[in-house]
Protein backbone atom coordinates (compact mmCIF):
# COMPACT_ATOMS: atom_id res chain seq x y z
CA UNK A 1 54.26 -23.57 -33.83
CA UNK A 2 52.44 -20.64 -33.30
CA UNK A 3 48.52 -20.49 -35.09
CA UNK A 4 49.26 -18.48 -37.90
CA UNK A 5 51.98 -20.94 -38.73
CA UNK A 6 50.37 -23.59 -38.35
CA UNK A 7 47.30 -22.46 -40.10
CA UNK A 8 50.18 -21.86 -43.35
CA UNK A 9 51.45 -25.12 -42.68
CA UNK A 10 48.22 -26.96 -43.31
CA UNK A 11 47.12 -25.33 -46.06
CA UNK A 12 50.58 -25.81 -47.93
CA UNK A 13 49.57 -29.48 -46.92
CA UNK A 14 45.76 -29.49 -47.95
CA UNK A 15 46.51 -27.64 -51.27
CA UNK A 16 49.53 -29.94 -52.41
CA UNK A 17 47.44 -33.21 -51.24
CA UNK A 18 44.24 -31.80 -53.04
CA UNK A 19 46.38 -30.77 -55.97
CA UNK A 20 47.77 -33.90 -56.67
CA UNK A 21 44.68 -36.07 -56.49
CA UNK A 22 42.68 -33.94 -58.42
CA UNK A 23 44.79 -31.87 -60.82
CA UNK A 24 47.15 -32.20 -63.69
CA UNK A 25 48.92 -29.11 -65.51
CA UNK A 26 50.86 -28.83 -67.82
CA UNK A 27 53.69 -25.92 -67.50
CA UNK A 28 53.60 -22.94 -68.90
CA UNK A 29 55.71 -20.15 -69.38
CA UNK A 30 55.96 -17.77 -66.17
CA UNK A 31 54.13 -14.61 -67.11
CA UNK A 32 51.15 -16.68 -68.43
CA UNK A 33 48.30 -17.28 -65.63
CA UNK A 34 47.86 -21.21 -64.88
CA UNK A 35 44.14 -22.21 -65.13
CA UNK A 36 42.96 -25.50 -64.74
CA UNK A 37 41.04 -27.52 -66.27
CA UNK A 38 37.32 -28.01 -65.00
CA UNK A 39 37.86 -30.26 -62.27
CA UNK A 40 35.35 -31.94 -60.36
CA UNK A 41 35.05 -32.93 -57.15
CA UNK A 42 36.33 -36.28 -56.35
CA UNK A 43 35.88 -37.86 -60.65
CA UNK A 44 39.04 -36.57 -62.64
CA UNK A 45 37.92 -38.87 -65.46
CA UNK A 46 34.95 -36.41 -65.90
CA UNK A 47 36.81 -33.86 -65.42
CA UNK A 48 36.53 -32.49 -69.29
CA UNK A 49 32.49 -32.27 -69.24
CA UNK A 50 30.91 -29.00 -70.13
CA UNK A 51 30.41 -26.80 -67.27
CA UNK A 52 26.85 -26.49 -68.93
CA UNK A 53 23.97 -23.66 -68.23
CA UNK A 54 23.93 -23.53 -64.34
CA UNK A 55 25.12 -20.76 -62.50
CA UNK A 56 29.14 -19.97 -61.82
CA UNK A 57 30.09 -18.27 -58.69
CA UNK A 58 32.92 -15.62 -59.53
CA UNK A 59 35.48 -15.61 -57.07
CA UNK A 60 38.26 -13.11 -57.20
CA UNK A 61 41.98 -13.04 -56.52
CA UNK A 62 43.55 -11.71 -52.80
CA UNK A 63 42.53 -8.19 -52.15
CA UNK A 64 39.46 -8.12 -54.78
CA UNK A 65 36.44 -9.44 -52.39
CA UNK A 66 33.84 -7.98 -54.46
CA UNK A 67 34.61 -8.84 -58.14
CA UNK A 68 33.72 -6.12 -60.39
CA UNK A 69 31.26 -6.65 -63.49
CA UNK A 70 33.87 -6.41 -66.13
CA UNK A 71 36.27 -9.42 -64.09
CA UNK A 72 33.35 -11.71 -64.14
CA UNK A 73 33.00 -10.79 -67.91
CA UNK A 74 36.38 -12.02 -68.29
CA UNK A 75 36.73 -14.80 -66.08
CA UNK A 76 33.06 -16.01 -67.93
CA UNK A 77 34.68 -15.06 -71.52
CA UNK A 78 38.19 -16.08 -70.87
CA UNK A 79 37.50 -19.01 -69.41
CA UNK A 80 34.46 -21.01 -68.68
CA UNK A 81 32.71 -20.22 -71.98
CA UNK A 82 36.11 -21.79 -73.47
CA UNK A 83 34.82 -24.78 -70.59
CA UNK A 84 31.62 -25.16 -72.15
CA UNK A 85 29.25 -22.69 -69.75
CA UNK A 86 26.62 -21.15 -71.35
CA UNK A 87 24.99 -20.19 -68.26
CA UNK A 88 24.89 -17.21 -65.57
CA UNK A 89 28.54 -15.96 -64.50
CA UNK A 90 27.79 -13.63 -60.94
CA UNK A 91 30.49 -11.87 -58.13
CA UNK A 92 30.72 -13.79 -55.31
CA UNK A 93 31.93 -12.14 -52.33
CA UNK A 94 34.73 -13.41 -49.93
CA UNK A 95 36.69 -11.24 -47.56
CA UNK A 96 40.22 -12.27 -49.83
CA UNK A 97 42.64 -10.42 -47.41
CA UNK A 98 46.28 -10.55 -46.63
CA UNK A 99 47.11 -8.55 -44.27
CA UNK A 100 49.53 -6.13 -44.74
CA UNK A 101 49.19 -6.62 -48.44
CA UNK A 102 45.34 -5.85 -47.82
CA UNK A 103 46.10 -2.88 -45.60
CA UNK A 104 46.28 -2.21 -41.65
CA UNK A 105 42.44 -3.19 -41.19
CA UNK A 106 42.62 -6.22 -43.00
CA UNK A 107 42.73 -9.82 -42.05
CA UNK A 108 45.42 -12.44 -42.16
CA UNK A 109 45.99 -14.40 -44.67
CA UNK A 110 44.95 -18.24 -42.38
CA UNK A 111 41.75 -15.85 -40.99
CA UNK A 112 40.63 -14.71 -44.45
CA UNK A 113 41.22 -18.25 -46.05
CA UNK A 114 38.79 -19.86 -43.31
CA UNK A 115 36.67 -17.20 -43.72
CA UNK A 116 36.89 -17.93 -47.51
CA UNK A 117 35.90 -21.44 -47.26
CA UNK A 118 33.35 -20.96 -45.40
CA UNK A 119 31.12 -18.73 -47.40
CA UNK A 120 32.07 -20.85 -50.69
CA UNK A 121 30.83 -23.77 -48.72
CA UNK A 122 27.54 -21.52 -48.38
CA UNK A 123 27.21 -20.09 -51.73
CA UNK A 124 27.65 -23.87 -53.39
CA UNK A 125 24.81 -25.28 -51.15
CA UNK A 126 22.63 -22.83 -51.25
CA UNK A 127 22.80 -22.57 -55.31
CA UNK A 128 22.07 -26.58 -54.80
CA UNK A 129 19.25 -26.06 -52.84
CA UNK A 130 17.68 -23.93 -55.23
CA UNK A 131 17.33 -25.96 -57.22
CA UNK A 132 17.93 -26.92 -61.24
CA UNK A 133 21.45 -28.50 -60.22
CA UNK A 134 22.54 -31.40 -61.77
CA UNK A 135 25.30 -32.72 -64.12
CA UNK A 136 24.31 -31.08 -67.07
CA UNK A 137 23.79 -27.40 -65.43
CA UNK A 138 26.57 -27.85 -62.19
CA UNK A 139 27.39 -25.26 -60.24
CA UNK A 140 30.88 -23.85 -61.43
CA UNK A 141 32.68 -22.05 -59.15
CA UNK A 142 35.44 -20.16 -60.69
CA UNK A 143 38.67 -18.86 -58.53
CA UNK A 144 41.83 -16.65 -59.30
CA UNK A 145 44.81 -16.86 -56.86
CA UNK A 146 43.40 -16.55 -53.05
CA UNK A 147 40.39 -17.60 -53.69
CA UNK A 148 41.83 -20.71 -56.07
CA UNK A 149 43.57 -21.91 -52.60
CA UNK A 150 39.89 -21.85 -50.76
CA UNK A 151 38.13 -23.49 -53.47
CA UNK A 152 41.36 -26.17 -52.96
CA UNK A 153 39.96 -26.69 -49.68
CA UNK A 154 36.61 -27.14 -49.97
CA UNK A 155 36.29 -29.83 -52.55
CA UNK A 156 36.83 -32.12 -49.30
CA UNK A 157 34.23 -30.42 -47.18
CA UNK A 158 31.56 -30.92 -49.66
CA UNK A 159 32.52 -34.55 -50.67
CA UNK A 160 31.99 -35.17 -47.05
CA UNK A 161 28.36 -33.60 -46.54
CA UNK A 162 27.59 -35.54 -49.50
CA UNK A 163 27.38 -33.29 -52.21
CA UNK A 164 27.74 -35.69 -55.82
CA UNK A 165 30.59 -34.65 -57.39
CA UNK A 166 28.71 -34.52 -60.74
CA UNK A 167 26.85 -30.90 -59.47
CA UNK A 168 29.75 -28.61 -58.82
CA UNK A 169 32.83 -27.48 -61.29
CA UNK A 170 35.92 -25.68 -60.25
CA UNK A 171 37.85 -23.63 -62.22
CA UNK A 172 40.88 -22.60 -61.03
CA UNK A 173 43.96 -20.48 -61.71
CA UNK A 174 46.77 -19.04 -60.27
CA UNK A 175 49.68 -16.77 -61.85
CA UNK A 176 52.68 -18.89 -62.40
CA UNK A 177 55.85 -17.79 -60.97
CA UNK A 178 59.34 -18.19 -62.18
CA UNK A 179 61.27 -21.33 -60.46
């Protein structure tokens, strides 16, 4: 199996084995975007707590690294004000590439993900150590499509270096396609 493949192949494992311990939707019709639920990291019992007054890192979909103002207005008006955030909504930057959809330059889809991960798994700690985190003002991190699949990934990684699941809120969606 060559790297690229088998970089595909564990992430189609990760996301359905993350997926299924830690998310429940219900369907929807196909030309209606999927967003789930705030979802914690390991607790799904909590997982309908307000997202409170922290900070949410705005992560956009493949091929939008930079989220403009106006998508963070949305994804902060849309849907974690509907999630009980009254805090600070701000673009967070990933590379979310897919190459060719991305263009020649661009990375590969396995490359970007890690990538990806990588600099949520920065963004979420540093925003900790700051300071002010805590269960009533968690970090949310909100992600559309690409960067849904990375935020996936991650809730593992910071289980594991010990970050309490009670500090950090995902919000994730991904456009539903027809079966």
């Amino acid at each position: 199996m060559s790297p690229q493949n088998s970089s595909v192949a564990a992430l189609t494992i990760s996301v359905a084995v993350t997926v299924a311990g830690l998310i429940a939707v219900a369907p929807v019709s196909p030309s209606v975007p999927v967003v789930h639920r705030a979802v914690q990291l390991v607790d799904a019992d909590t997982a309908d707590s307000p997202l409170g007054d922290g900070t949410a890192l705005v992560f956009g979909p493949t091929g939008v690294p930079i989220p403009p103002p106006q998508y963070v207005d949305a994804a902060d008006t849309l849907y974690l004000q509907q999630l009980g955030f009254t805090g600070t909504a701000q673009s967070s930057v990933i590379p979310d590439e897919a190459y060719p959809l991305t263009g020649v330059k661009s990375l590969g889809f396995g490359t970007s993900l890690g990538q990806d991960q990588q600099i949520m798994v920065s963004d979420i700690e540093n925003q900790i150590a700051a300071g002010g985190v805590n269960p009533e003002n968690p970090v949310a991190v909100f992600g559309y499509s690409q960067s849904s699949d990375a935020a996936s990934l991650i809730m593992q990684q910071l289980q594991a270096a010990g970050v309490p699941s009670d500090d950090v809120h995902f919000v994730l969606g991904r456009r539903s396609s027809k079966s």
